[in-house]
C-alpha atoms as a PDB file:
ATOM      1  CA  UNK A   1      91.527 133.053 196.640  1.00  0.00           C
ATOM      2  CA  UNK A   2      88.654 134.524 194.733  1.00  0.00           C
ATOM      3  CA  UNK A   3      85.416 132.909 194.721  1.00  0.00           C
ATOM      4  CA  UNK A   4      85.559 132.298 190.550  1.00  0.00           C
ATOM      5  CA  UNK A   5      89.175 130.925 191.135  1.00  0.00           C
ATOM      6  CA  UNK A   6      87.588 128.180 193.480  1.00  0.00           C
ATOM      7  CA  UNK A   7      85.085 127.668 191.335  1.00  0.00           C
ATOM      8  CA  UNK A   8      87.611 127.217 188.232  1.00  0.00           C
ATOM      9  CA  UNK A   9      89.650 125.016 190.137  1.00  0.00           C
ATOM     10  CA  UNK A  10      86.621 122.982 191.355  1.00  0.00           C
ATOM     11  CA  UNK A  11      85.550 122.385 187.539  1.00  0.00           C
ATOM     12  CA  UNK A  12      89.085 121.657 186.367  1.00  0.00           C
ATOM     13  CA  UNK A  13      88.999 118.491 189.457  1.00  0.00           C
ATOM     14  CA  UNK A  14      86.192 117.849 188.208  1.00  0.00           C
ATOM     15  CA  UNK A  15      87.073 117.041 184.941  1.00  0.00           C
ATOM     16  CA  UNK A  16      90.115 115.531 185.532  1.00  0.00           C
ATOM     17  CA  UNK A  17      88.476 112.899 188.009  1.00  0.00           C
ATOM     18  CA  UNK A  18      85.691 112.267 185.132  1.00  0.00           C
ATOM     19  CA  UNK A  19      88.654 111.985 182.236  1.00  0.00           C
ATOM     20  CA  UNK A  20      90.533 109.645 184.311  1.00  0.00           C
ATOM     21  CA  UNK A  21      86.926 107.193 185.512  1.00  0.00           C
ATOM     22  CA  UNK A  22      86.126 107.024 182.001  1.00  0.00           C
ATOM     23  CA  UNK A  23      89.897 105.740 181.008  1.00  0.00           C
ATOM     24  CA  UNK A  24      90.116 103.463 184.025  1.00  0.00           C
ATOM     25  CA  UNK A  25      86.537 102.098 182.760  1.00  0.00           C
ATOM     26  CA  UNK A  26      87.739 101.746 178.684  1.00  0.00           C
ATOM     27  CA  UNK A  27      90.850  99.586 180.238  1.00  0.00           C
ATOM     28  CA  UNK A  28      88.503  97.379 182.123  1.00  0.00           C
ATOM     29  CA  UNK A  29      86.811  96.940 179.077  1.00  0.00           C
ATOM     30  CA  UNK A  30      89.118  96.986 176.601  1.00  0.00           C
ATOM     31  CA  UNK A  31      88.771  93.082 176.127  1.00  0.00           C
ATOM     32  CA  UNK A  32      84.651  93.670 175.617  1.00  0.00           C
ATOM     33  CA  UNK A  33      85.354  96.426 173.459  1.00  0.00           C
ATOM     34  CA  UNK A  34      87.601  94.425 170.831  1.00  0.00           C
ATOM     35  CA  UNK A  35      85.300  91.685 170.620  1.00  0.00           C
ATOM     36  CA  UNK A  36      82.380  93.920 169.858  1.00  0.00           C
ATOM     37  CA  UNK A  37      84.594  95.981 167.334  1.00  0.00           C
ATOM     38  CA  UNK A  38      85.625  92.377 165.635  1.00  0.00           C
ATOM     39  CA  UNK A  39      82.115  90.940 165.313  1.00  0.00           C
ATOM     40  CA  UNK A  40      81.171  94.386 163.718  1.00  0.00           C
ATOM     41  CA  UNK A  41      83.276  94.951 161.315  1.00  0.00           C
ATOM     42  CA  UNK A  42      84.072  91.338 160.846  1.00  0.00           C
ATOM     43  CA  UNK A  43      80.324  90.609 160.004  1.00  0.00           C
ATOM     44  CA  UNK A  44      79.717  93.618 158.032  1.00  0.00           C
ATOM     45  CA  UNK A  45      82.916  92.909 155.135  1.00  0.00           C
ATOM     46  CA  UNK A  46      81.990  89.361 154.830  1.00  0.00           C
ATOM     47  CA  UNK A  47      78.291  89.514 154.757  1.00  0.00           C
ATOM     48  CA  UNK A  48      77.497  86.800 157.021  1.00  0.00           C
ATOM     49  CA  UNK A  49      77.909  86.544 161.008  1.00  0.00           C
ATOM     50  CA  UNK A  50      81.482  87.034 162.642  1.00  0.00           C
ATOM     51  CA  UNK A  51      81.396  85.852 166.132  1.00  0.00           C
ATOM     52  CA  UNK A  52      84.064  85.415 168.750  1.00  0.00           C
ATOM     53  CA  UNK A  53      84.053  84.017 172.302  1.00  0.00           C
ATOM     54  CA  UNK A  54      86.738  85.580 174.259  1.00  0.00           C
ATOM     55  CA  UNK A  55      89.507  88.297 173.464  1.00  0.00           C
ATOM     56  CA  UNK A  56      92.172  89.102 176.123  1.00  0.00           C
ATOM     57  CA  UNK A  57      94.483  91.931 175.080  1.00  0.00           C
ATOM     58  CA  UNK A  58      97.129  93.502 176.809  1.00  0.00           C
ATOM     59  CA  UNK A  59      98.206  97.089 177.106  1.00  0.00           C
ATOM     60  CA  UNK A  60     101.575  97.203 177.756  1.00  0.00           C
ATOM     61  CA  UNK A  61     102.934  94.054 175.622  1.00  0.00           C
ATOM     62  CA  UNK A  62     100.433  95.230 172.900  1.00  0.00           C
ATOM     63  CA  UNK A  63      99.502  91.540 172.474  1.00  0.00           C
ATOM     64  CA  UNK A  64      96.197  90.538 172.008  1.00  0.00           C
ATOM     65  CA  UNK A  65      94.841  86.897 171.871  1.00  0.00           C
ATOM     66  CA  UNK A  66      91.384  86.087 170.091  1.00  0.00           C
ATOM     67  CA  UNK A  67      89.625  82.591 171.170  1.00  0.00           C
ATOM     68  CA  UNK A  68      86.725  80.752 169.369  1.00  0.00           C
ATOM     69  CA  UNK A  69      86.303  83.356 166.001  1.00  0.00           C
ATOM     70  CA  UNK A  70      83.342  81.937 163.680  1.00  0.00           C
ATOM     71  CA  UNK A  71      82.911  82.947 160.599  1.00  0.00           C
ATOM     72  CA  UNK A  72      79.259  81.638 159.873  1.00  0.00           C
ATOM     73  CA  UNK A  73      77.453  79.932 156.612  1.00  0.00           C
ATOM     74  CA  UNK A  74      75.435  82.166 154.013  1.00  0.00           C
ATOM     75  CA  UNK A  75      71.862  81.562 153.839  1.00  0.00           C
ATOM     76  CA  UNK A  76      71.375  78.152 151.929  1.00  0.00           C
ATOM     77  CA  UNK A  77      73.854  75.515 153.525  1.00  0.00           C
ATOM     78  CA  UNK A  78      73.284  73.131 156.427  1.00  0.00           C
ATOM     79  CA  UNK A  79      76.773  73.082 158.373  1.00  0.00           C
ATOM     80  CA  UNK A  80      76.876  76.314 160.993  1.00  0.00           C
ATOM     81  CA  UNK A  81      80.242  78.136 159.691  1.00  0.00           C
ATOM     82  CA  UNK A  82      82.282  78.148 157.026  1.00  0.00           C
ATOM     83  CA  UNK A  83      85.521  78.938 158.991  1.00  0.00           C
ATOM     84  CA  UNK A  84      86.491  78.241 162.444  1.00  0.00           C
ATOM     85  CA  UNK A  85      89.549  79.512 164.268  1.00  0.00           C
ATOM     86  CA  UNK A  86      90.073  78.449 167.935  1.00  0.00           C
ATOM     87  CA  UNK A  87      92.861  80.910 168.460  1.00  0.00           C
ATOM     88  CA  UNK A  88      93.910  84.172 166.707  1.00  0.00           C
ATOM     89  CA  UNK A  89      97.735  85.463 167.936  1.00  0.00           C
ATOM     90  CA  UNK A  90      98.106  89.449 167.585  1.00  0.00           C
ATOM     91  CA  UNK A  91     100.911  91.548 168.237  1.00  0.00           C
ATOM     92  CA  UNK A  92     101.191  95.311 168.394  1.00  0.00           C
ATOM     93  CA  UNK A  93     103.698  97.537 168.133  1.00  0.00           C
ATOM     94  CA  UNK A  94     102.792  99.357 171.111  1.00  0.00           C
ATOM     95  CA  UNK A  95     104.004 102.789 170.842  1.00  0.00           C
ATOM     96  CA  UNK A  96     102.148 103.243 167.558  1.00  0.00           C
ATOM     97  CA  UNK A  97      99.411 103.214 169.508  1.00  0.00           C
ATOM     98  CA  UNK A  98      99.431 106.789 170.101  1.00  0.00           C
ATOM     99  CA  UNK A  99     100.453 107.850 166.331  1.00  0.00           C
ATOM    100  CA  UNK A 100      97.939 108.403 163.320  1.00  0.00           C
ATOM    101  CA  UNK A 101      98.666 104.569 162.239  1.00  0.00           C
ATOM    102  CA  UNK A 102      98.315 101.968 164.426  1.00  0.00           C
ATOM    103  CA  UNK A 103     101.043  99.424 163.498  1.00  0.00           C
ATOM    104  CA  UNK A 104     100.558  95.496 163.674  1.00  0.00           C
ATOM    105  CA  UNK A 105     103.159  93.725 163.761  1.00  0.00           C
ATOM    106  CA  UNK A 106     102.143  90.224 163.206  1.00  0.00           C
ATOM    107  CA  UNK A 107      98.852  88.295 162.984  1.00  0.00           C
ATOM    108  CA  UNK A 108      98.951  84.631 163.367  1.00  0.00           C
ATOM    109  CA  UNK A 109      96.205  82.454 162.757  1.00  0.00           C
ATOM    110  CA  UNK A 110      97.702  78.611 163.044  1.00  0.00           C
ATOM    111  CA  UNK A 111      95.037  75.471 162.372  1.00  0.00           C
ATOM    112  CA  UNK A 112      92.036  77.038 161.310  1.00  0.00           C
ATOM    113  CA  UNK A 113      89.306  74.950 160.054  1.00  0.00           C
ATOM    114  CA  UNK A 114      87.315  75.470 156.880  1.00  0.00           C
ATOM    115  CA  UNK A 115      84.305  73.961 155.897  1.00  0.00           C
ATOM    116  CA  UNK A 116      83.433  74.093 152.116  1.00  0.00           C
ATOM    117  CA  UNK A 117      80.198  73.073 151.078  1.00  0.00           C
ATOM    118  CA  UNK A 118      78.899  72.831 147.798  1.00  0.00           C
ATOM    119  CA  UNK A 119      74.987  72.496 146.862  1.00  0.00           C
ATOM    120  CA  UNK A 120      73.571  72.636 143.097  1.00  0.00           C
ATOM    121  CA  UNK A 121      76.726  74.598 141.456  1.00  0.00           C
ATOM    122  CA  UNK A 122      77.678  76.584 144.063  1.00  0.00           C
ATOM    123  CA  UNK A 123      79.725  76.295 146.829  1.00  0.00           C
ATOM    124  CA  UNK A 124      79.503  78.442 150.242  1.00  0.00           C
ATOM    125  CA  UNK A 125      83.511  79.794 149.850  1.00  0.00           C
ATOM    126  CA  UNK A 126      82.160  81.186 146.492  1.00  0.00           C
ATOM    127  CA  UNK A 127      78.987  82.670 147.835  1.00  0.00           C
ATOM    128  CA  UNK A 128      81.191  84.347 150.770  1.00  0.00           C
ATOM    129  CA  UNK A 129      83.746  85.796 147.628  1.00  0.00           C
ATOM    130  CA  UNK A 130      80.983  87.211 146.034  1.00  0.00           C
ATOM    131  CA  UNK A 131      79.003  88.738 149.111  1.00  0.00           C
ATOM    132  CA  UNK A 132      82.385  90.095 150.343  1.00  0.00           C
ATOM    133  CA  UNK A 133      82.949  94.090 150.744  1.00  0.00           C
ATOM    134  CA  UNK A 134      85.816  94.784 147.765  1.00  0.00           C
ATOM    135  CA  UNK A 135      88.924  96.194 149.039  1.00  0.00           C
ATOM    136  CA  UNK A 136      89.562  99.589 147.818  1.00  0.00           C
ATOM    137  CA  UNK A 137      92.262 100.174 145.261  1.00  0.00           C
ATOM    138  CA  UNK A 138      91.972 103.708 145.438  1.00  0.00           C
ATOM    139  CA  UNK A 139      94.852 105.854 147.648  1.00  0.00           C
ATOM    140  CA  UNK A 140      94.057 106.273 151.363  1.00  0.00           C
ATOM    141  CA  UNK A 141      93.859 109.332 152.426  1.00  0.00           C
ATOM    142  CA  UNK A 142      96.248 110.721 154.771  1.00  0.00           C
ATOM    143  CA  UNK A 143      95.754 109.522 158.362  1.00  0.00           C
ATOM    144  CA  UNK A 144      94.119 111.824 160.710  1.00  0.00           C
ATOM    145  CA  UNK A 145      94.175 112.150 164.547  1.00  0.00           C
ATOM    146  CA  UNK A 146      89.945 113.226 164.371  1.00  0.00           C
ATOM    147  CA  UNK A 147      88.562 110.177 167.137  1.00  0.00           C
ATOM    148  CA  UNK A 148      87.103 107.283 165.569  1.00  0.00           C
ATOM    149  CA  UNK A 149      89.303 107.368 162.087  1.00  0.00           C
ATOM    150  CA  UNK A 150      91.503 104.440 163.196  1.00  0.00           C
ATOM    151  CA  UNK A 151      94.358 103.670 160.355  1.00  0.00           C
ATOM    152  CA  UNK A 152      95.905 100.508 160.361  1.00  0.00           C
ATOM    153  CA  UNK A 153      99.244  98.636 159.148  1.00  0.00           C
ATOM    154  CA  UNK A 154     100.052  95.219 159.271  1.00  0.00           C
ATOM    155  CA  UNK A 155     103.182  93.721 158.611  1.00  0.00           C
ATOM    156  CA  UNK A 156     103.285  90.096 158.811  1.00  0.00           C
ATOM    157  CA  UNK A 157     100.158  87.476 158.793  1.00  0.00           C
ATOM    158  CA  UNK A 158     100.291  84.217 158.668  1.00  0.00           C
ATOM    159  CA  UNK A 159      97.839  81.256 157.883  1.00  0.00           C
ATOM    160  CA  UNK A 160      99.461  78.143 158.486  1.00  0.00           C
ATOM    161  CA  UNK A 161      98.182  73.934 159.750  1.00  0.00           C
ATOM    162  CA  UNK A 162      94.664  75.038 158.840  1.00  0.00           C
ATOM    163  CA  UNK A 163      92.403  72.124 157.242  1.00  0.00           C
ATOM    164  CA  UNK A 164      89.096  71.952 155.191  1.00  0.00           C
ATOM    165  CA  UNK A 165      86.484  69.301 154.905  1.00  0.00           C
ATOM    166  CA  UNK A 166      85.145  69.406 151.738  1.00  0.00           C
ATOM    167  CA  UNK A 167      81.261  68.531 151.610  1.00  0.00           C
ATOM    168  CA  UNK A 168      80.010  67.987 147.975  1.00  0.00           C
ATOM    169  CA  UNK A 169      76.723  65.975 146.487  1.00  0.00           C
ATOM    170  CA  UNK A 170      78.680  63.869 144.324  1.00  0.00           C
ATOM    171  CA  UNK A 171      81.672  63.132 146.639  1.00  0.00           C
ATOM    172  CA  UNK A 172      80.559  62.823 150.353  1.00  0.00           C
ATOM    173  CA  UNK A 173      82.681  64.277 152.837  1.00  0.00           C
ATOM    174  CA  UNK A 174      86.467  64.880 152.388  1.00  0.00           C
ATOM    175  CA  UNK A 175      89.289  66.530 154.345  1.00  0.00           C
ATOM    176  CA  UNK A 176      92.478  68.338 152.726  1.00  0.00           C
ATOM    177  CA  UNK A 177      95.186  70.594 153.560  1.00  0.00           C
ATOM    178  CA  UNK A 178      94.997  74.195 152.876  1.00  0.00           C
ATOM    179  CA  UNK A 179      98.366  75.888 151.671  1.00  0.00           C
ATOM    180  CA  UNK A 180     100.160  77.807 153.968  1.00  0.00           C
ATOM    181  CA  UNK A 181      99.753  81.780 153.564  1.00  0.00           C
ATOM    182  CA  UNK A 182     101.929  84.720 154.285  1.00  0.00           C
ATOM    183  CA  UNK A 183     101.351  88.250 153.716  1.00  0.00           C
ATOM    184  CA  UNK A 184     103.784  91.179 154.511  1.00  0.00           C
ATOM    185  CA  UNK A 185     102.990  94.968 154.195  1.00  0.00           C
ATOM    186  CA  UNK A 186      99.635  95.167 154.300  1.00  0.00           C
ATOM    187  CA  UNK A 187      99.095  99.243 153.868  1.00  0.00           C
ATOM    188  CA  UNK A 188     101.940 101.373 155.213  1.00  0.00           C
ATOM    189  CA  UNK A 189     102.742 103.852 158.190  1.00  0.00           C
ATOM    190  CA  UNK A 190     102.079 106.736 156.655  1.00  0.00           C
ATOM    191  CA  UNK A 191      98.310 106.172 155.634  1.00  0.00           C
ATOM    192  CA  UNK A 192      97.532 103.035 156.605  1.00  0.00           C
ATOM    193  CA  UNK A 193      94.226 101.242 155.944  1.00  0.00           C
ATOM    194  CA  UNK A 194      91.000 101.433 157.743  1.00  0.00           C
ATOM    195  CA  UNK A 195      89.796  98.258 159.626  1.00  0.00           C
ATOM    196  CA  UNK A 196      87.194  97.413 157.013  1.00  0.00           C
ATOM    197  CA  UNK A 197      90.188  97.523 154.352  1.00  0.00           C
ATOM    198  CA  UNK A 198      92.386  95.144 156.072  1.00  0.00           C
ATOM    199  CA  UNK A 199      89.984  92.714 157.388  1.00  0.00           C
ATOM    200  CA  UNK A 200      88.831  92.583 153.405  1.00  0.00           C
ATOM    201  CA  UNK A 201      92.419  92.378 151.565  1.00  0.00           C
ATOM    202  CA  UNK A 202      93.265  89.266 154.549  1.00  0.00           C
ATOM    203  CA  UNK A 203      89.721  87.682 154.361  1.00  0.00           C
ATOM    204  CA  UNK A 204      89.630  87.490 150.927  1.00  0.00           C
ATOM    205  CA  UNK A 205      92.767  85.830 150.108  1.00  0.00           C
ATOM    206  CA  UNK A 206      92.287  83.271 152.385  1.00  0.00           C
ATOM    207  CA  UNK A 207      88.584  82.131 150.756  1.00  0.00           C
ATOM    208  CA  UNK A 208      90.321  82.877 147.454  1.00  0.00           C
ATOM    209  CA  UNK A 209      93.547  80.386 148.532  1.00  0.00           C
ATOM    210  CA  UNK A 210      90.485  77.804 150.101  1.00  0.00           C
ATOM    211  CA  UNK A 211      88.601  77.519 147.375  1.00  0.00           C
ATOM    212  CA  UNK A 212      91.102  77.492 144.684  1.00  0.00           C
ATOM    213  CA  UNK A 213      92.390  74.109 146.645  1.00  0.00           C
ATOM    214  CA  UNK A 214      89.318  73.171 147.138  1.00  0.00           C
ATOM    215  CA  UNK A 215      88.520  73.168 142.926  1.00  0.00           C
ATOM    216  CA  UNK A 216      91.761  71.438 142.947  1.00  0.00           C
END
């Protein structure tokens, strides 16, 4: 064997080994790497802090489970969040994983707690509404496999047992029951929606839902 074969063949190990530490190393991470991509692009379409506490996600059931998500206050109003979700259920369809539109096959978010606060006439639910990243009505455009442009579909979320204590001046403190919401379809498999799209069109319909029954 010629000495440029060996050489060749030396790189080509070479790169193989590094492809295949730098996939074992995104798996390890892959919970870390969630969480980070949730508090990003969480905090960045509502306007105020998105944290979580623990996400543990699973490859090969495509099932990922989201603990202690905090969606925090605006600027102005004493309680620490607005929303507070101790568990977030989400399942994949797992071999969408490797197509142009990653496809979600349910979200479940079961007994959140809201806390709407008003001060002067104003409450923090609308201040969130109105700080909130719009959804885009416009088309997508067509999914593409460059790395980073991550498309998404979901087809099923649901918000259901979730609460709300309702702190006004006049009033005091009260508690009521949100209504249950349902969503289906959310984008499609062709084009999908980007991250910052879905998070809005699902964040935004549950403040809207809150603090209509919170007027109420």
């Amino acid at each position: 064997m010629g000495k440029a074969a060996k050489i060749f063949i030396g790189l080509a190990v070479a790169v193989v080994a590094i492809l295949v530490v730098v996939g074992v190393l995104v798996v390890q991470n892959l919970d870390t790497i969630i969480k980070r991509v949730i508090e990003d692009v969480g905090s960045d379409v509502v306007g105020t802090q998105v944290s979580v506490g623990e996400v543990k996600f699973s490859l090969q059931e495509g099932r990922g489970e989201i603990y202690g998500l905090r969606i925090a206050n605006p600027p102005g109003f004493t309680s620490p969040s607005a929303f507070e979700m101790d568990e977030v259920a989400v399942q994949l369809e797992p071999r969408s994983l490797a197509g142009p539109v990653i496809v979600i096959s349910e979200v479940l978010i079961d007994g959140a707690r809201l806390t709407a606060e008003q001060r002067g006439t104003t409450t923090n639910l609308k201040q969130l509404q109105e700080g909130m990243k719009p959804a885009s009505e416009e088309p997508a455009p067509p999914a593409s496999d460059e790395p980073g442009d991550v498309r998404l579909m979901l087809e099923k979320f649901a918000f259901v047992n979730s609460a709300a204590t309702v702190d006004t001046e006049q009033l005091g403190d009260k508690t009521l029951k949100l209504p249950n919401i349902r969503m289906s379809d959310i984008g499609d498999r062709e084009t999908g929606l980007t991250p910052e799209q879905l998070a809005s069109r699902m964040v935004s319909t549950i403040v809207s839902q809150a603090q209509k029954a919170v007027q109420d």
